[in-house]
Protein backbone atom coordinates (compact mmCIF):
# COMPACT_ATOMS: atom_id res chain seq x y z
CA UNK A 1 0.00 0.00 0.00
CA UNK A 2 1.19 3.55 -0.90
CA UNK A 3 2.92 5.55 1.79
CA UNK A 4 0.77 8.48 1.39
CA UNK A 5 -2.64 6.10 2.57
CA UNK A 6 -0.71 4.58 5.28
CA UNK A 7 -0.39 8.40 7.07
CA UNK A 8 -3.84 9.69 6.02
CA UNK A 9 -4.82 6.02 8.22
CA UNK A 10 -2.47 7.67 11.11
CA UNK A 11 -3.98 8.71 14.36
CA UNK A 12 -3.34 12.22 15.43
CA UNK A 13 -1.87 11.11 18.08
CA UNK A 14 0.85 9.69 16.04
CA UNK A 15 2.11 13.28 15.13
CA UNK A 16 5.66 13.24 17.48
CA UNK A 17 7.52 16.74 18.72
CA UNK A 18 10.00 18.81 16.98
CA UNK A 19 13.59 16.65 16.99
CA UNK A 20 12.16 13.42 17.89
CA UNK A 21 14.04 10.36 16.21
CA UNK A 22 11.02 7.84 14.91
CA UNK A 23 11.33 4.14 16.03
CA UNK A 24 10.13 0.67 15.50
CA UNK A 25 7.41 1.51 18.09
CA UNK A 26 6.15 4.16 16.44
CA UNK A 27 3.39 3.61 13.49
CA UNK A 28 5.39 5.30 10.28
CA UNK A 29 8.50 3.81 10.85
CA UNK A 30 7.29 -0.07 11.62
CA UNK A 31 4.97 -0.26 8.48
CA UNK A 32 7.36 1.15 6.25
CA UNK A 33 9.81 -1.51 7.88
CA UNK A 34 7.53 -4.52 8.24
CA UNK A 35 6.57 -4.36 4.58
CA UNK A 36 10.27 -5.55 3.75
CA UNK A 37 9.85 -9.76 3.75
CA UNK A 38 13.54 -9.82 5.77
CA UNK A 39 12.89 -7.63 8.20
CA UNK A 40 9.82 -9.12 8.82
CA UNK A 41 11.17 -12.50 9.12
CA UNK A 42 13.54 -11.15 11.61
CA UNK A 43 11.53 -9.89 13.95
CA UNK A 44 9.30 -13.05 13.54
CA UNK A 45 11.90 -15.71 13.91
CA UNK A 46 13.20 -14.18 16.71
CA UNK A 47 9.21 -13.56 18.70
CA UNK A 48 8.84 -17.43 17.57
CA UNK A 49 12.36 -18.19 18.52
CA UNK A 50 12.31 -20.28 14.76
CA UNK A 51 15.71 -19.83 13.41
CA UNK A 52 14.76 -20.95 10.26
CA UNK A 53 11.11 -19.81 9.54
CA UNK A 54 10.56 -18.47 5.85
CA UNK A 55 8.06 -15.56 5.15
CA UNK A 56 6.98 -16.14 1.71
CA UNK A 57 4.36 -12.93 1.64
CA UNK A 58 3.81 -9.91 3.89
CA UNK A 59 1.35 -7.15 3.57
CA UNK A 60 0.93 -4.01 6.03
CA UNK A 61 -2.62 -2.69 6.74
CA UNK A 62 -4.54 -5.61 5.32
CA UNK A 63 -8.35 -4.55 5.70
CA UNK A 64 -10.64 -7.46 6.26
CA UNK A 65 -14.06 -6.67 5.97
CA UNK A 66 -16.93 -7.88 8.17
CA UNK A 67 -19.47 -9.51 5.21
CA UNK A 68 -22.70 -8.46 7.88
CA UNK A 69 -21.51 -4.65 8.20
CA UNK A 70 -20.64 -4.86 11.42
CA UNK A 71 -16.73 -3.37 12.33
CA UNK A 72 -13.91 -4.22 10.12
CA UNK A 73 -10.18 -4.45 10.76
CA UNK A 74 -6.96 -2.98 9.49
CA UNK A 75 -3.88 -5.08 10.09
CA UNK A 76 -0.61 -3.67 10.92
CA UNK A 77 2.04 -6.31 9.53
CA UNK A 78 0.48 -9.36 8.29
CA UNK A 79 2.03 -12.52 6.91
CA UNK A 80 2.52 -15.70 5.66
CA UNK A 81 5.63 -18.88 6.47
CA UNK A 82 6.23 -21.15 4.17
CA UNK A 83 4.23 -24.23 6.04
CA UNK A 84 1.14 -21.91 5.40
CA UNK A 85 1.12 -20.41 9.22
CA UNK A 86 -0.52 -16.96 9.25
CA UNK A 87 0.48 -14.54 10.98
CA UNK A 88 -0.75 -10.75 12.01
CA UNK A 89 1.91 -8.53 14.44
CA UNK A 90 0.01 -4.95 15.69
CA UNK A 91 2.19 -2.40 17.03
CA UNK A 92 0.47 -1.12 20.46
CA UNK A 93 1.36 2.17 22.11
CA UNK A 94 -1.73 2.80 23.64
CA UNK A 95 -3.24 -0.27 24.76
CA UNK A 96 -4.71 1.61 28.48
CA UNK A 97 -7.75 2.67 25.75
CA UNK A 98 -9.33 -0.84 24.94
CA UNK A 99 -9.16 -4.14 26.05
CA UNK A 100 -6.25 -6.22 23.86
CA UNK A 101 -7.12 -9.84 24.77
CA UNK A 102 -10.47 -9.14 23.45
CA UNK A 103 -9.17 -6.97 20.63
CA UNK A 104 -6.63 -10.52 19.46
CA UNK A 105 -10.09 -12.49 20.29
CA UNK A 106 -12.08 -10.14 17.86
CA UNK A 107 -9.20 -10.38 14.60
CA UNK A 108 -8.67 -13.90 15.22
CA UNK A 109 -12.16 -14.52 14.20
CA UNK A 110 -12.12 -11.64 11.12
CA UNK A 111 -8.63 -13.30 10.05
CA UNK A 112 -9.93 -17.28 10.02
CA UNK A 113 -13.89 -16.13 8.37
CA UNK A 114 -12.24 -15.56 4.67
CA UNK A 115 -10.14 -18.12 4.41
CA UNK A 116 -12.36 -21.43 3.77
CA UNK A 117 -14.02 -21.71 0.43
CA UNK A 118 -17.98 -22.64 0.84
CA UNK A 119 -18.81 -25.60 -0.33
CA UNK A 120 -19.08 -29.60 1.03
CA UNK A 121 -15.84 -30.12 -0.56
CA UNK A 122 -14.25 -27.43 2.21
CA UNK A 123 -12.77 -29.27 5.39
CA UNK A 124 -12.13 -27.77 8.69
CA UNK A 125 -9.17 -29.42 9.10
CA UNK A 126 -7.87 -26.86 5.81
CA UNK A 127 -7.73 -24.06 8.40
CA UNK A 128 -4.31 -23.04 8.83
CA UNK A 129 -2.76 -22.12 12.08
CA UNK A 130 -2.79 -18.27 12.86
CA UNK A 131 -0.68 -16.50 15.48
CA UNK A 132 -1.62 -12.93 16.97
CA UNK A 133 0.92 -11.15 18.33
CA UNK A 134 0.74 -7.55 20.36
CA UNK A 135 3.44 -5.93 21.10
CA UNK A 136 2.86 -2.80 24.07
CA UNK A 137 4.80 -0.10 25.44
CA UNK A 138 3.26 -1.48 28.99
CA UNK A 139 2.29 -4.98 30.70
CA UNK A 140 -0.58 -5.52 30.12
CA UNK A 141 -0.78 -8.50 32.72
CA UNK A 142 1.38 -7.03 35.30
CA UNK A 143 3.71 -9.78 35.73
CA UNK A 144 6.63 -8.80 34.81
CA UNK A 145 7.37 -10.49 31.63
CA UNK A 146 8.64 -9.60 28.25
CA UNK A 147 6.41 -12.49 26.23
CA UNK A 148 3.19 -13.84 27.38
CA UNK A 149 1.80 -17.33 24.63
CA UNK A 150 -1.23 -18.38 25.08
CA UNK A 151 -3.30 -21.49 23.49
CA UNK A 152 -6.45 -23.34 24.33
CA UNK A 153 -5.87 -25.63 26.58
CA UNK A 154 -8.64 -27.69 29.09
CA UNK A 155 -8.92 -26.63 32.42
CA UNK A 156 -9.71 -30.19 33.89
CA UNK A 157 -6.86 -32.18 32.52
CA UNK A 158 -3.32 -30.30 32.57
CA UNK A 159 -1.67 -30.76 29.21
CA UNK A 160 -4.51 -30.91 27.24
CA UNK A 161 -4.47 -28.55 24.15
CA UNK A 162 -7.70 -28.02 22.28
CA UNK A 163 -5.40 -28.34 19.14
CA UNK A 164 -7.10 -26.10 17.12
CA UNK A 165 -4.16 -23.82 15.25
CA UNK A 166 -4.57 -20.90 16.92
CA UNK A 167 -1.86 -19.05 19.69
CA UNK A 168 -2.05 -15.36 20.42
CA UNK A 169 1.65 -13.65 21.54
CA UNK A 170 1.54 -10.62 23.80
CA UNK A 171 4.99 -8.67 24.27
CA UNK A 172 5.86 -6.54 26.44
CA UNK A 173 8.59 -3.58 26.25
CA UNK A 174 8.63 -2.32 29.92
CA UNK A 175 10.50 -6.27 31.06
CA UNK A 176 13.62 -7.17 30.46
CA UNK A 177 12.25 -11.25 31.81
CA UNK A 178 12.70 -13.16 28.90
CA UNK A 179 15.37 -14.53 25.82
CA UNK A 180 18.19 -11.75 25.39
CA UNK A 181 17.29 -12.06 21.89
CA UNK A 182 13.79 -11.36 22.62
CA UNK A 183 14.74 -8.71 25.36
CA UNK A 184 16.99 -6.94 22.69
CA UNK A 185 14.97 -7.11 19.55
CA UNK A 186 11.92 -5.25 22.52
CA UNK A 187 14.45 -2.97 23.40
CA UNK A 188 16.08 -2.24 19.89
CA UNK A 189 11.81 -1.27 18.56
CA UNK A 190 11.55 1.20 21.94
CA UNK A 191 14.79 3.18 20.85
CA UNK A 192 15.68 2.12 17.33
CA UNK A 193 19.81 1.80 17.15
CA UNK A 194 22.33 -0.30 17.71
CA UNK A 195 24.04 2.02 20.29
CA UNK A 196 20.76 1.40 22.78
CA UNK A 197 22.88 0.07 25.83
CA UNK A 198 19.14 -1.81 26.82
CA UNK A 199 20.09 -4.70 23.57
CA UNK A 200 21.61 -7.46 25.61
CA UNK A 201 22.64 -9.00 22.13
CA UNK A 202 24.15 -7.65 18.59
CA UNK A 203 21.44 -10.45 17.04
CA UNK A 204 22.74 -10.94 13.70
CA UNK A 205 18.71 -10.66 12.88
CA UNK A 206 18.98 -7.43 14.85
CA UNK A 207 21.98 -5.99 12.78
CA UNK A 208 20.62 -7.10 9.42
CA UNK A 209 16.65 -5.54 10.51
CA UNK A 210 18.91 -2.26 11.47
CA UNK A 211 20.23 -2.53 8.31
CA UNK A 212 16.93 -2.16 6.48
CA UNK A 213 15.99 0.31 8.95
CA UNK A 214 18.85 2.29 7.66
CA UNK A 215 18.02 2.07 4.06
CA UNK A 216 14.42 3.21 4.93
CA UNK A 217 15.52 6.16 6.60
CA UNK A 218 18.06 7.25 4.09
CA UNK A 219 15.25 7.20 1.11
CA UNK A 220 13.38 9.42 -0.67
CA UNK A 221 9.99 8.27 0.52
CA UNK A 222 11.20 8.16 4.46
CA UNK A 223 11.67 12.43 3.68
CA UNK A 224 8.31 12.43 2.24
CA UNK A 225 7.10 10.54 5.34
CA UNK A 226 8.40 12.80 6.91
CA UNK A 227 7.07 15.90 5.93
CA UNK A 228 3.75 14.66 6.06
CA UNK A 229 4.19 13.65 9.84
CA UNK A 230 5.47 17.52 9.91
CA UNK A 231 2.23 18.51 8.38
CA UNK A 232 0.07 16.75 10.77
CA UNK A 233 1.81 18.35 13.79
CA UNK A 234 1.47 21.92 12.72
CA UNK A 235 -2.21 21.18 11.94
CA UNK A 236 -2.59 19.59 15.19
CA UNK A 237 -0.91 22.11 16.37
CA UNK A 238 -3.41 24.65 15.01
CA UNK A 239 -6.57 22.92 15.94
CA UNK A 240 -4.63 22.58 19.97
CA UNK A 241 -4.33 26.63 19.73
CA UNK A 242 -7.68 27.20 18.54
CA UNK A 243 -9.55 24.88 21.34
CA UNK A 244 -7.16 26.62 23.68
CA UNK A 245 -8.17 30.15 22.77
CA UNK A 246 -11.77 29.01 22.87
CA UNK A 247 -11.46 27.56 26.58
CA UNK A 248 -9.36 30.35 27.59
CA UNK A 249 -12.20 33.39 26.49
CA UNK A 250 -14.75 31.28 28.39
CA UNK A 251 -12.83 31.03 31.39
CA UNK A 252 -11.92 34.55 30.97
CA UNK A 253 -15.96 35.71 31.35
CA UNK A 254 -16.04 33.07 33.88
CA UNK A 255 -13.63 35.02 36.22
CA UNK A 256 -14.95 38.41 34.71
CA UNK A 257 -18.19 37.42 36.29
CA UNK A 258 -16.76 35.59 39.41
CA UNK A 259 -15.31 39.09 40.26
CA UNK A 260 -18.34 41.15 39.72
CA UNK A 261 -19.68 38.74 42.56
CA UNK A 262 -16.89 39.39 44.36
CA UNK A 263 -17.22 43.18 44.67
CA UNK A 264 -20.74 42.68 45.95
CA UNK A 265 -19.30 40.44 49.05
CA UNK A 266 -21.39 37.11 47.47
CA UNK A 267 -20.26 33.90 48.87
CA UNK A 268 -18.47 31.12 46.86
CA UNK A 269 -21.86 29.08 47.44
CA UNK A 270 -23.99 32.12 46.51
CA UNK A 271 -21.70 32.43 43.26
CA UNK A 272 -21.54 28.91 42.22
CA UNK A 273 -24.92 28.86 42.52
CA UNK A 274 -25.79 31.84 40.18
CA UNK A 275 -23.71 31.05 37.82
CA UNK A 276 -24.43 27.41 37.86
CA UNK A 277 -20.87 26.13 38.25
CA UNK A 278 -19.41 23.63 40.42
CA UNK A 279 -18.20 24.89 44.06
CA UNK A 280 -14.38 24.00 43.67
CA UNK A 281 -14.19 25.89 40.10
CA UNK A 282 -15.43 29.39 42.02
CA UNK A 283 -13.07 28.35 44.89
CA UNK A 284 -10.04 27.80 42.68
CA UNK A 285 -10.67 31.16 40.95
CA UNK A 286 -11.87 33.07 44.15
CA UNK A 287 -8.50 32.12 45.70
CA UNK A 288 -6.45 33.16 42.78
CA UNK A 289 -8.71 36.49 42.90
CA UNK A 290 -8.66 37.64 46.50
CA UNK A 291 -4.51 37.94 45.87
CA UNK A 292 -5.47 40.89 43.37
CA UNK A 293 -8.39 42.32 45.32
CA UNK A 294 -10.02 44.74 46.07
CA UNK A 295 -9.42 45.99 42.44
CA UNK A 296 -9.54 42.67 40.62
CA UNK A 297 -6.79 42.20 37.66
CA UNK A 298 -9.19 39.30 35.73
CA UNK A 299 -5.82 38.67 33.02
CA UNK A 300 -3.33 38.08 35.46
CA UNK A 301 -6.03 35.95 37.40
CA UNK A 302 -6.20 34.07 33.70
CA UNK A 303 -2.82 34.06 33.53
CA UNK A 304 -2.15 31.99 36.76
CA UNK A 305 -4.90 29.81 36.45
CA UNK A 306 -3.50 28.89 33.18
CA UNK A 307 -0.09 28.71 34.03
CA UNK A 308 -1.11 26.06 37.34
CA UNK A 309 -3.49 24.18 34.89
């Protein structure tokens, strides 16, 4: 997919300050990375610890519709080993807004609905095994470890595995509890170079993925990247400055009227009241006030409000 759709797909959120050097981690730089099939197999063989898996295809944002117009997904980095495994890696960094195990729950199902022809001819047993894999900036189960697997497995008999092809990878950044290689590959996506003194290992998969990284940063299309990323901060930028000139005229006749009150000896309950505020609002800006009383300076009462905000 073109470079140009994968940052009009951004978040806002993605947009990153003035001097800030993008990493694995961070949306732009990991799609335009995880499209290469090496680099992908790199980071893959060493999350699988599979020395010698093969990636025959990769795609980044794959949208899979849902047929009954309900939600569709977009995937981050999927693809596709050689003994027909799929597999589907999402880059995380905000996973405190939504639930992840239900979000890997949700895309297993999307991911597994288009793959089986109709038809009697069409056996279960021509599913192929899928793998989900998270990685987050956080731990998300709060114990303390760098890669959490999980499969279906019974409950009554220990051992057991339902068997049915599907495992679902959560790693976490924040540990350092795991393989070096794993620890360092973790480490090497949170601050992208080989001088990071967190990478327990020079991986040869690590050097070769920095490698690629390299390339990508030195092209063309990384500058254009860039300069859209640019783009979306000054705009967000704008929009931040606008919302912030809006709040600060309403808080403005807020404390305009707040101090008309004032001169006429009201109470903070009498105020809130008449104006219909909450108590502690008129109590934060009837404290700030009484320092500039009895002639009431209303910007400078703005201006320290603002500045303890």
């Amino acid at each position: 997919m073109a470079m140009e759709t994968q940052l009009n797909n951004m978040d806002i959120t993605e947009v990153y300050p003035e001097g800030y050097t993008l990493n694995l981690s961070d949306f732009a730089l990991f799609l335009s990375v995880m499209k290469e099939k090496k680099a992908y197999q790199n980071v893959l063989s060493i999350i699988l610890n599979e020395p010698d898996v093969k990636v025959t295809e990769v795609k980044v944002e794959q949208v899979i519709l849902n047929k009954f117009g309900k939600r569709a997904i977009r995937l981050d980095a999927w693809g596709k080993t050689d003994d027909d495994r799929q597999v589907n890696i999402e880059m995380e960094n905000h996973a405190e807004q939504d639930n992840i195990p239900k979000r890997s729950r949700f895309y297993q199902g999307l991911i597994d609905t288009p793959i089986l022809k109709a038809g009697k001819k069409t056996k279960y047993r021509q599913l192929p095994s899928t793998i989900i894999i998270f990685i987050t900036q956080e731990d998300i189960f709060r114990k303390d470890q760098a890669k959490y697997t999980f499969t279906e497995q019974c409950e009554e008999i220990q051992g057991l595995h339902l068997g049915d092809g599907t495992k679902k990878i959560f790693l976490n950044m924040s540990s350092k509890n795991g393989s070096k290689e794993l620890v360092s590959l973790l480490q090497y996506m949170k601050k992208t170079t080989l001088d990071n003194p967190e990478i327990q290992v020079q991986d040869e998969r690590i050097v070769e993925l920095d490698k690629i990284v390299t390339e990508i940063r030195e092209s063309e299309e990384w500058e254009e990247v860039k300069m859209n990323i640019l783009e979306l901060g000054m705009t967000k930028g704008v929009e931040l400055g606008i919302q912030q000139g809006i709040q600060k005229g309403e808080d403005k006749k807020l404390i305009e009227l707040v101090c008309k009150k004032l001169e006429k000896n009201y109470s903070i309950e009498e105020i809130a009241d008449i104006l219909d505020e909450d108590i502690i609002s008129i109590q934060n800006i009837v404290q700030v006030a009484k320092k500039y009383a009895p002639k009431y300076d209303t910007a400078k009462i703005l201006k320290e409000l603002w500045e303890n905000k």
